[in-house]
Protein backbone atom coordinates (compact mmCIF):
# COMPACT_ATOMS: atom_id res chain seq x y z
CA UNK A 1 120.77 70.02 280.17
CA UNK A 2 118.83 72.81 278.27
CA UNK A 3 120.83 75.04 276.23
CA UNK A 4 122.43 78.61 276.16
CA UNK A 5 120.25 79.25 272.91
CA UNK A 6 117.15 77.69 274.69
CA UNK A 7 117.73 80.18 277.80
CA UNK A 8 117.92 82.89 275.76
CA UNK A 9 114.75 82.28 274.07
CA UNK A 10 112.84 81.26 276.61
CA UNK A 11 114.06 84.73 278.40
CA UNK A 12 113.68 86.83 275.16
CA UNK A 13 109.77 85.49 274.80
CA UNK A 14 109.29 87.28 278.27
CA UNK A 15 109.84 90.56 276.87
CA UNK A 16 110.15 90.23 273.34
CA UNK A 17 107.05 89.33 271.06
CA UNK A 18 107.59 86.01 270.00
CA UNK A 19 111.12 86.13 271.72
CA UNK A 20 112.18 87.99 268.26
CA UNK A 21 112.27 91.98 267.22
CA UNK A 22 112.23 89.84 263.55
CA UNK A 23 109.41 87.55 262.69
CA UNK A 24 111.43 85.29 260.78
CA UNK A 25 113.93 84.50 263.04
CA UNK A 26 111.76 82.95 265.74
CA UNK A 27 112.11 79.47 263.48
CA UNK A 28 107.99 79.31 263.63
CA UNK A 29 108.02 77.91 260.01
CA UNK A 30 110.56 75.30 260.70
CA UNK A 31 110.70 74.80 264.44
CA UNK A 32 112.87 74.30 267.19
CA UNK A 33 114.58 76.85 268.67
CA UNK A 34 116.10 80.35 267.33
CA UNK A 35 120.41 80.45 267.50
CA UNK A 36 121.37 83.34 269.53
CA UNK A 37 124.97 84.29 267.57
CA UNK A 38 127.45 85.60 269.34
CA UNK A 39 129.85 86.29 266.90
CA UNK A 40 131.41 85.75 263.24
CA UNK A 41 133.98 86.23 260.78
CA UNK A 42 134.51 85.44 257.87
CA UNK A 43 131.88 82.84 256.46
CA UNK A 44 131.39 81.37 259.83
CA UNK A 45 128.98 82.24 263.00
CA UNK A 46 129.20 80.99 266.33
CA UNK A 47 126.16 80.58 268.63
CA UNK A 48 125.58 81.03 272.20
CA UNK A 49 126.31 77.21 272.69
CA UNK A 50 129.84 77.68 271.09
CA UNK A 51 129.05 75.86 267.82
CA UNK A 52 130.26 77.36 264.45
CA UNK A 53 128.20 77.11 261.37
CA UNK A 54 128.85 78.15 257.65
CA UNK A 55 126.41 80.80 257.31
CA UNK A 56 124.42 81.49 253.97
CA UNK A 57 122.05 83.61 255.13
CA UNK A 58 124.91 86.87 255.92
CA UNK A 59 122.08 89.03 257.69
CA UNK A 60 119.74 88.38 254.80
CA UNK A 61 122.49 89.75 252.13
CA UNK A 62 124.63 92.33 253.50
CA UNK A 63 127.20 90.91 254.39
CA UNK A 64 128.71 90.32 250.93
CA UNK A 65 132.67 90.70 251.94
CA UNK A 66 131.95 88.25 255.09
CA UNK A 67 131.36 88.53 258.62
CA UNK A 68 133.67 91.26 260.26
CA UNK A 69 135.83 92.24 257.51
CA UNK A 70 138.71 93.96 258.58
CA UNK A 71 138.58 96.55 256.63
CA UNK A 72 135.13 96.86 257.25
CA UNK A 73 135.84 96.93 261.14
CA UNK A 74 138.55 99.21 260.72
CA UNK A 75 136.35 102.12 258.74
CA UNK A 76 133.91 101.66 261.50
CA UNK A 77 135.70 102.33 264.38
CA UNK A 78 137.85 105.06 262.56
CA UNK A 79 134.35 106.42 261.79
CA UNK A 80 133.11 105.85 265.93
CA UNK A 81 136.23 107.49 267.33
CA UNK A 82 135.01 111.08 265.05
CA UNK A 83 131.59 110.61 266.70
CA UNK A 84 128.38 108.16 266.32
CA UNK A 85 125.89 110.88 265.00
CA UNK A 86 125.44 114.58 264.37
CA UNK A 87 122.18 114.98 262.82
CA UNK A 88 123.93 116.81 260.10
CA UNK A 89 125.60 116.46 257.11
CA UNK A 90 129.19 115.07 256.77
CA UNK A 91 131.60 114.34 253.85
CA UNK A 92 131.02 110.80 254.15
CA UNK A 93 127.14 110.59 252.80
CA UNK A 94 128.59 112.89 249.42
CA UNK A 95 131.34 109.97 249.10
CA UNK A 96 128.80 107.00 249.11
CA UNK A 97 125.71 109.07 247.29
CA UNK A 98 128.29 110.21 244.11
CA UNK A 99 129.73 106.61 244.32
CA UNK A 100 126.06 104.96 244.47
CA UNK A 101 125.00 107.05 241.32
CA UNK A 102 128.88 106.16 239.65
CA UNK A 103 127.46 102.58 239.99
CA UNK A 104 123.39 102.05 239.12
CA UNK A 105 122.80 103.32 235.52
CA UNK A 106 119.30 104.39 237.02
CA UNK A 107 120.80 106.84 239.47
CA UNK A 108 121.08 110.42 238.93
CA UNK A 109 120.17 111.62 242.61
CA UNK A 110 119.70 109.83 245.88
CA UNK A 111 118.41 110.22 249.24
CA UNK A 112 120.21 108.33 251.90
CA UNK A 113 117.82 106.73 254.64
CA UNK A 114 118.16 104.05 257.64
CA UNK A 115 116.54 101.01 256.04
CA UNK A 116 115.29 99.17 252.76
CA UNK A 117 111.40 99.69 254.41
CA UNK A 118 112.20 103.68 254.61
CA UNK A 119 113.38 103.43 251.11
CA UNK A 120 110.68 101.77 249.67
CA UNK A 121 107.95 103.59 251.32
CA UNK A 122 110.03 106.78 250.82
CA UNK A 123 110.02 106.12 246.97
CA UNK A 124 106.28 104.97 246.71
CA UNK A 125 105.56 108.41 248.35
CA UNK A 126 107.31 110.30 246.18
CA UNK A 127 106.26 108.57 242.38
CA UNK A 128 103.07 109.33 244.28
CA UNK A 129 103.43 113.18 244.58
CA UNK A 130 105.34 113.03 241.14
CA UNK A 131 102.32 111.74 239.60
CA UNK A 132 99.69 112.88 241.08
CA UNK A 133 97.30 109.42 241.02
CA UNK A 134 97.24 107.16 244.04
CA UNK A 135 97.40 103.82 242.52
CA UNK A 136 100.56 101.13 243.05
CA UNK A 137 100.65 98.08 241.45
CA UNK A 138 102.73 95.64 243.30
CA UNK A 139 103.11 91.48 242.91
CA UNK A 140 102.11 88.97 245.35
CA UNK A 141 105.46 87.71 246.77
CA UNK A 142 107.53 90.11 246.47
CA UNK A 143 108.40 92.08 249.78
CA UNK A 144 109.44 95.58 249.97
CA UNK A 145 109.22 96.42 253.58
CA UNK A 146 106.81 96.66 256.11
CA UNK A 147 105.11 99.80 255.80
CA UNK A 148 101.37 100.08 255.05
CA UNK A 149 101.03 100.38 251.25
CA UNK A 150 102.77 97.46 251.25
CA UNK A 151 101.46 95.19 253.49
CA UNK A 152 98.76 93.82 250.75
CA UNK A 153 98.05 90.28 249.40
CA UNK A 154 96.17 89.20 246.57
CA UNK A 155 92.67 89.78 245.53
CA UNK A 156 90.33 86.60 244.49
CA UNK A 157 91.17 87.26 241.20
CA UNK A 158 93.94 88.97 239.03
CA UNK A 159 92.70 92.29 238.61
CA UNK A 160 90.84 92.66 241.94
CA UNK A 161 92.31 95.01 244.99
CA UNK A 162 94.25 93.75 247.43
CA UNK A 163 93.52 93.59 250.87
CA UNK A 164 95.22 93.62 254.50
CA UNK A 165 97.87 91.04 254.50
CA UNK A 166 98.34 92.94 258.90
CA UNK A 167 96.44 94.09 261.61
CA UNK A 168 96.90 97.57 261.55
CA UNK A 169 96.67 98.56 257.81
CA UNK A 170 93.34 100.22 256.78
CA UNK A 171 91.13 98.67 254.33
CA UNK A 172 90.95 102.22 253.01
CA UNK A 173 94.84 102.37 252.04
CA UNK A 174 94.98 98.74 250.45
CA UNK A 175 92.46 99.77 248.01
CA UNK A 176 95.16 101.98 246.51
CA UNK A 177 97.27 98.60 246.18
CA UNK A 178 96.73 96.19 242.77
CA UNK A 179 98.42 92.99 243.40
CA UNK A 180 99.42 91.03 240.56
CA UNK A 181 101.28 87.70 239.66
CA UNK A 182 105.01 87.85 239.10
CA UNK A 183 106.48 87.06 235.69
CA UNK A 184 102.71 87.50 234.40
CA UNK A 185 103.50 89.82 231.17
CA UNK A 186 99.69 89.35 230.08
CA UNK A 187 97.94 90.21 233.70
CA UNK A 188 99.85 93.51 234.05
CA UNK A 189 98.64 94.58 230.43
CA UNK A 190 95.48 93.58 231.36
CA UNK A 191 96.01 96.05 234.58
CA UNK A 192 97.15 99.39 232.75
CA UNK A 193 94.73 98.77 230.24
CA UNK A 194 92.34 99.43 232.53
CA UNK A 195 93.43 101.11 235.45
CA UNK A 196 96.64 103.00 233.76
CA UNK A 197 95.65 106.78 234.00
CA UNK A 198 95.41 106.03 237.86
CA UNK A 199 98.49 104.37 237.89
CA UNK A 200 101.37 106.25 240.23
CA UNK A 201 104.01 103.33 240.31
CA UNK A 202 104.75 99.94 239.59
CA UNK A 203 107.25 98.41 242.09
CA UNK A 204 108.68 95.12 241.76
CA UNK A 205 111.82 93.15 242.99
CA UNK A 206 113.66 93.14 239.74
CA UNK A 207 114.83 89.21 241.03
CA UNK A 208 112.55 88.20 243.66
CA UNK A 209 114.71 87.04 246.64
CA UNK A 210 111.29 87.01 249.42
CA UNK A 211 109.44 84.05 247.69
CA UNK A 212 113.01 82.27 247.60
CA UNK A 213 114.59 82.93 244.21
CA UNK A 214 112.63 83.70 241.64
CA UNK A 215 114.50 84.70 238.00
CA UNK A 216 112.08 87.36 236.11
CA UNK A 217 111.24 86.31 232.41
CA UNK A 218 113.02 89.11 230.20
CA UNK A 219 109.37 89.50 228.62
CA UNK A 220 108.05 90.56 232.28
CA UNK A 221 110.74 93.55 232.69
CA UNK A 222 110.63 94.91 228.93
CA UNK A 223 106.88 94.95 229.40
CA UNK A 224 107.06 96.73 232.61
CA UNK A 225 109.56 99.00 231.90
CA UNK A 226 107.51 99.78 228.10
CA UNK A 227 103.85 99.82 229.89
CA UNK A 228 105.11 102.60 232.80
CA UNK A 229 106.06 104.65 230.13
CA UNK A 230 103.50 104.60 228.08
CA UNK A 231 101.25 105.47 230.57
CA UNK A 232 103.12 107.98 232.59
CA UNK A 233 103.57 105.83 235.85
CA UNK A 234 107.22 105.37 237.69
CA UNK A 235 108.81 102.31 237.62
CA UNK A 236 110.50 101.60 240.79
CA UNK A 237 113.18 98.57 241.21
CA UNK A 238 113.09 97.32 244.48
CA UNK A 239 117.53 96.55 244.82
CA UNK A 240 117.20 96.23 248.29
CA UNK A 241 118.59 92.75 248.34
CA UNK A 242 119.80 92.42 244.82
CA UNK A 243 121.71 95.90 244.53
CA UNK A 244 125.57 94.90 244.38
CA UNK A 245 124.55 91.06 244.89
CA UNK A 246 123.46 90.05 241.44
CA UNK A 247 126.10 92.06 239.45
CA UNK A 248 127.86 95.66 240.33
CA UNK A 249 124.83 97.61 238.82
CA UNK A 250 122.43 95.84 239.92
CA UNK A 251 119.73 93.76 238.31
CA UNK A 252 119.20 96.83 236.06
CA UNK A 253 122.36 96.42 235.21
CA UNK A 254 122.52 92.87 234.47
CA UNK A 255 118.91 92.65 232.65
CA UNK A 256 119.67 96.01 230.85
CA UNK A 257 115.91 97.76 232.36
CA UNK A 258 116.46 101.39 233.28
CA UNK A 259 113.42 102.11 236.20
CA UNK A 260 112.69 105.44 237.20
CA UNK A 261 113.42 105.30 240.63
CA UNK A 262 115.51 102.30 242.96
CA UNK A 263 116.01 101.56 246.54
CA UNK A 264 118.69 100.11 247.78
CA UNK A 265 120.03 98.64 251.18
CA UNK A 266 121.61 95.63 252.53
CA UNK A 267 125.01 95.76 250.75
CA UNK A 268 125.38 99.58 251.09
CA UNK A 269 125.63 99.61 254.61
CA UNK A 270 127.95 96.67 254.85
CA UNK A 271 125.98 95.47 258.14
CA UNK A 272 124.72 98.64 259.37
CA UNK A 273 121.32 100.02 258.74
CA UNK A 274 121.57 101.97 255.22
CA UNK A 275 118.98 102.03 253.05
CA UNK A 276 118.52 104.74 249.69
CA UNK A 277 116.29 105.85 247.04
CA UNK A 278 116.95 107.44 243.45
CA UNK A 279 116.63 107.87 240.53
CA UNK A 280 115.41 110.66 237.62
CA UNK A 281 116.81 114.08 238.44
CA UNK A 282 113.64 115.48 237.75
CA UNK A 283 111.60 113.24 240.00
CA UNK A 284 114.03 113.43 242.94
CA UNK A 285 113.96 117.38 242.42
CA UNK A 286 110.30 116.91 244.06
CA UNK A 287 111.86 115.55 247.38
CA UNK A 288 112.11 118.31 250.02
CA UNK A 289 113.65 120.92 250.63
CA UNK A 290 113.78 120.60 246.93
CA UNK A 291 109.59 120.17 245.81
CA UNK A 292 107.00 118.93 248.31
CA UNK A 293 107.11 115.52 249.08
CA UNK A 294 108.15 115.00 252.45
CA UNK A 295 111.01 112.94 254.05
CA UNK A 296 113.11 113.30 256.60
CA UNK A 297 115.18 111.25 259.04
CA UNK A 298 117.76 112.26 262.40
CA UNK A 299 120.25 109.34 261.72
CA UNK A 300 119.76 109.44 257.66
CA UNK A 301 123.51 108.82 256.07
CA UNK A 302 124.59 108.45 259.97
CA UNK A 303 128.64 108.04 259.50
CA UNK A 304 129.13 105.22 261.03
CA UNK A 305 126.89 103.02 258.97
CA UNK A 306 128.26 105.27 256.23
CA UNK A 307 131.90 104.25 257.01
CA UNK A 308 130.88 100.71 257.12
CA UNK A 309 128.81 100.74 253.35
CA UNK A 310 131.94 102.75 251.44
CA UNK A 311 134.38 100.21 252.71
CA UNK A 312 132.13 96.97 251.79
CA UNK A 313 131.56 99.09 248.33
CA UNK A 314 135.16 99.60 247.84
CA UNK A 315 136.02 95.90 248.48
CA UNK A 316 132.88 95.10 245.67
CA UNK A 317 134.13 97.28 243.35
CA UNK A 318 137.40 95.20 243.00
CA UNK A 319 138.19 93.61 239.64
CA UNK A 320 137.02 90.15 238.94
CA UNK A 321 134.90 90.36 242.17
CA UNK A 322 131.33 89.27 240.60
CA UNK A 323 132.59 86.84 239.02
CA UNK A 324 134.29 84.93 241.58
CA UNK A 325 131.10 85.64 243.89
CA UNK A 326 129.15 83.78 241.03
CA UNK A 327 131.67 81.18 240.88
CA UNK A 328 131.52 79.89 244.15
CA UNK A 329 127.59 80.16 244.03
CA UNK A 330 127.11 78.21 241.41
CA UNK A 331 129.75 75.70 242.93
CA UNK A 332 127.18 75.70 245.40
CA UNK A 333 124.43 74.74 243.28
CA UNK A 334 125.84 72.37 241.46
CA UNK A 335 127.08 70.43 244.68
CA UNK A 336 122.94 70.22 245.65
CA UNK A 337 122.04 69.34 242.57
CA UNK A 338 124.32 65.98 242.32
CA UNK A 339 123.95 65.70 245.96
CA UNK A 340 120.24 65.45 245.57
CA UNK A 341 120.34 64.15 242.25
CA UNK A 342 122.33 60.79 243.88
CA UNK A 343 119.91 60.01 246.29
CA UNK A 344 116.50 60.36 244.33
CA UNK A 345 115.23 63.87 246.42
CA UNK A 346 113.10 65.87 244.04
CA UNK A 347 114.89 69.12 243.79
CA UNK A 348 116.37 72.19 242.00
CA UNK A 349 118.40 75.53 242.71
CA UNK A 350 119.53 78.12 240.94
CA UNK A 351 121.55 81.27 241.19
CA UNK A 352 122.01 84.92 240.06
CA UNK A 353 125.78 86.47 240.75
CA UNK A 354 126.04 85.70 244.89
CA UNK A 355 121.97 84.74 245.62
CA UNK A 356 120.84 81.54 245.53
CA UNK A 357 117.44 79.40 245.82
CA UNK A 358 116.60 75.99 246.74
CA UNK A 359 113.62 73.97 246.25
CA UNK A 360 111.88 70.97 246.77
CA UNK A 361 110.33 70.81 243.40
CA UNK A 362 111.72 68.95 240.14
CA UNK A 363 112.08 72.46 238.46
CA UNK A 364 112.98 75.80 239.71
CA UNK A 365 109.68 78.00 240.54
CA UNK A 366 108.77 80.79 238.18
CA UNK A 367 105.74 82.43 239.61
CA UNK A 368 104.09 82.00 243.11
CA UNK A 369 101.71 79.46 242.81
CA UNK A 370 104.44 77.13 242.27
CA UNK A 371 106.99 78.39 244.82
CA UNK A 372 103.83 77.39 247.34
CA UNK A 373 103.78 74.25 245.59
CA UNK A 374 107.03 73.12 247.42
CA UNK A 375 107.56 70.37 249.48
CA UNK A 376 108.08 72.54 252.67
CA UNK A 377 108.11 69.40 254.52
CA UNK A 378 111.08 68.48 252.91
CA UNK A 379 112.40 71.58 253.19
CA UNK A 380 112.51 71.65 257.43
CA UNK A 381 113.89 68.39 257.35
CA UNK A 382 116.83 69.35 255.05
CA UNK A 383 117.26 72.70 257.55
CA UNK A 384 117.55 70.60 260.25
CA UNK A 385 120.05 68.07 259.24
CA UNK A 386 122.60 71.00 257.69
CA UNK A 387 121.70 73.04 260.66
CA UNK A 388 122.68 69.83 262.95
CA UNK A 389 125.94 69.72 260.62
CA UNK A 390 126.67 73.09 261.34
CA UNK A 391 125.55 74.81 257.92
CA UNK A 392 123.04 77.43 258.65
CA UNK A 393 120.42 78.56 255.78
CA UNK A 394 117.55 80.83 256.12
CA UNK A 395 115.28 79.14 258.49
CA UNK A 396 112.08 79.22 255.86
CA UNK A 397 111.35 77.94 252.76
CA UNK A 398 110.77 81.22 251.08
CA UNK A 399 114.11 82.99 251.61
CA UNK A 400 116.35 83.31 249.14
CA UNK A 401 120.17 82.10 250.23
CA UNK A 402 123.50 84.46 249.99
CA UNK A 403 126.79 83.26 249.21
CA UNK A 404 129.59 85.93 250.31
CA UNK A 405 133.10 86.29 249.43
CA UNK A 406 134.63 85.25 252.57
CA UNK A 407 133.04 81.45 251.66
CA UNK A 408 136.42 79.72 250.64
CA UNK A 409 135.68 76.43 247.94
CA UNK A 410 136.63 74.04 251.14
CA UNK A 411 133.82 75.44 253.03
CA UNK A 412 131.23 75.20 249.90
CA UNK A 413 132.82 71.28 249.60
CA UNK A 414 131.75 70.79 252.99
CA UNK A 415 128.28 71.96 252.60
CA UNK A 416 127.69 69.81 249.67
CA UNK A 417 129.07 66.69 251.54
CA UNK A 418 126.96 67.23 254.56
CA UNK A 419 123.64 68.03 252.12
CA UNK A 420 125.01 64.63 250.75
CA UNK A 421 124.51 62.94 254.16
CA UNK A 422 121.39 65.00 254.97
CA UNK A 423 119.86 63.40 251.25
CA UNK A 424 121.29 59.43 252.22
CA UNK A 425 119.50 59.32 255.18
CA UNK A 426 116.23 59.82 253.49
């Protein structure tokens, strides 16, 4: 009998491309077929077939506090009742803006927008019309949205151009891109030495969580952070997925680099779509109506999502909160690591605060090349039996994994059995 999730898909390719309105979710790099959820709470989700899963992906980070937190749900229908949208300002945007710039040390304005790919592009816009120069450097890897600046892959070599990683994205415009290799100190001095006068930003994920985990070297963020300012360009930490998630301010706050301008998302809208960018006074002063660099947006700091990020940000902000979230991560780790360890599989993990990464490597990846040097094989068969034992992680081998604080140490034991199981039967 085919199932509820298989119906769905099958129906959703008719009028969805790929069945998906997400690339990654139509399972294309692990196969099989897509779960439809239907609901969760807590750590759990429960697809369209009735089975529950422990879920470490959380909508790709958000969900930090766990699925349908009830204070979460309460702020957001409280916020419903007053209306969905007005298009105009409201107390609640003040509340989360003065408590976003409380929390970041690199925040001393922000904008509120609708997603992390508004923020990003947003923010490369403005370090643009701050600067004057056209030039971004960016690193092959790392994702920041899917607008067209940033829609570039590598060059043939280190310090050639990028070029069109999408249909739709004009050869012109990636010639304005420099892609680079993370954690390379030596290739970006190489870059500014001799593109740096042209040089508007640098923007980087601080802890790259879209190659799976990758931990910076400290050398790679003092040199960034030391090179920008030598040379006049904005740094700009991309905290989309790492804002709240690594450590309450941020990777900034936990490696101790100040950028000139951060986005942010994911956490801040506690499921809904939030996004923000900030940073200098002076260089937000140039955002309109303020200076001249455009941007704009009808559901920007819309109250609901707003309701939704100031209660997740109030349950964050709770004493011993990191901690515990990096507790129970590393619990997690650990449990792989023997499991895997006890059976002979070739693999490591790490994690930073509540992210995680797994890999089918002997040692954890550092730069690209050897994050696409992963058994990815190994990786879809290890999906497959957790996702068959009702554990559900991101369905790719270059997504980094979330841990929330709804996961209880029972359901982290049960994982780590089950991976166990998954590793004896190779």
């Amino acid at each position: 009998m085919i199932s509820r999730n298989q119906q769905l898909f099958e129906r959703a390719q008719q009028f969805i491309p790929g069945g998906v309105n997400s690339p990654v979710r139509a399972f294309r790099s692990v196969g099989g077929t897509p779960r439809f959820f239907v609901a969760g709470l807590g750590p759990r989700v429960t697809d369209a077939d009735g089975k529950s899963y422990v879920d470490y992906v959380g909508s790709w980070g958000p969900l930090i506090v766990g699925h349908a937190h009830p204070e979460v749900v309460a702020a957001v229908r409280d916020a419903a009742l007053r209306g969905l949208s007005f298009g105009a300002p409201t107390e609640g945007e003040v509340d989360l803006a003065e408590l976003l710039c409380r929390s970041m040390p690199a925040l001393e304005m922000v904008r509120l927008v609708s997603s992390g790919t508004e923020a990003t592009m947003s923010a490369i816009r403005l370090a643009r019309g701050y600067t004057g120069r056209d030039l971004l450097i960016k690193f092959e890897g790392c994702y920041h949205g899917h607008s067209d600046s940033l829609l570039v892959k590598a060059g043939s070599g280190m310090l050639t151009f990028g070029h069109p990683s999408s249909g739709g994205v004009p050869a012109d415009l990636a010639r304005h891109t420099l892609v680079l290799d993370y954690n390379d100190s030596e290739g970006l001095e190489a870059a500014f030495a001799e593109h740096g006068s042209r040089v508007a930003a640098v923007i980087v994920e601080a802890v790259a969580g879209n190659m799976n985990l990758i931990a910076p070297r400290p050398a790679f963020l003092s040199a960034m952070r030391e090179l920008c300012s030598r040379y006049g360009a904005v740094l700009i930490f991309d905290e989309v997925m790492t804002g709240f998630r690594v450590g309450g301010g941020g990777a900034q706050g936990l490696y101790g680099i100040t950028p000139d301008l951060t986005t942010l998302g994911k956490v801040i809208g506690g499921g809904m779509p939030v996004g923000a960018f900030g940073g200098r006074r002076e260089i937000m002063a140039k955002v309109a109506p303020l200076g001249p660099v455009y941007q704009a947006g009808t559901l920007s700091g819309n109250p609901v999502a707003v309701a939704a990020g100031l209660a997740t940000l109030k349950l964050v902000h709770a004493p011993g909160f990191h901690e515990r979230l990096a507790r129970l991560t590393r619990q997690l780790t650990d449990g792989l690591a023997a499991a895997a360890a006890k059976h002979g599989v070739s693999f490591s993990v790490q994690s930073i605060g509540g992210m995680f990464g797994l890999y089918f490597r002997d040692q954890c990846p550092q730069t690209y090349a050897e994050v696409m040097s992963c058994d990815r094989e190994a990786f879809n068969r290890f999906f497959h039996g957790m996702l068959a034992a009702g554990h559900y992680f991101a369905p790719s081998a270059f997504e980094a994994g979330f841990v929330s604080a709804a996961h209880g140490e029972a359901d982290i034991a049960a994982t780590v059995v089950a991976a166990e199981t998954v590793f004896a039967a190779w």
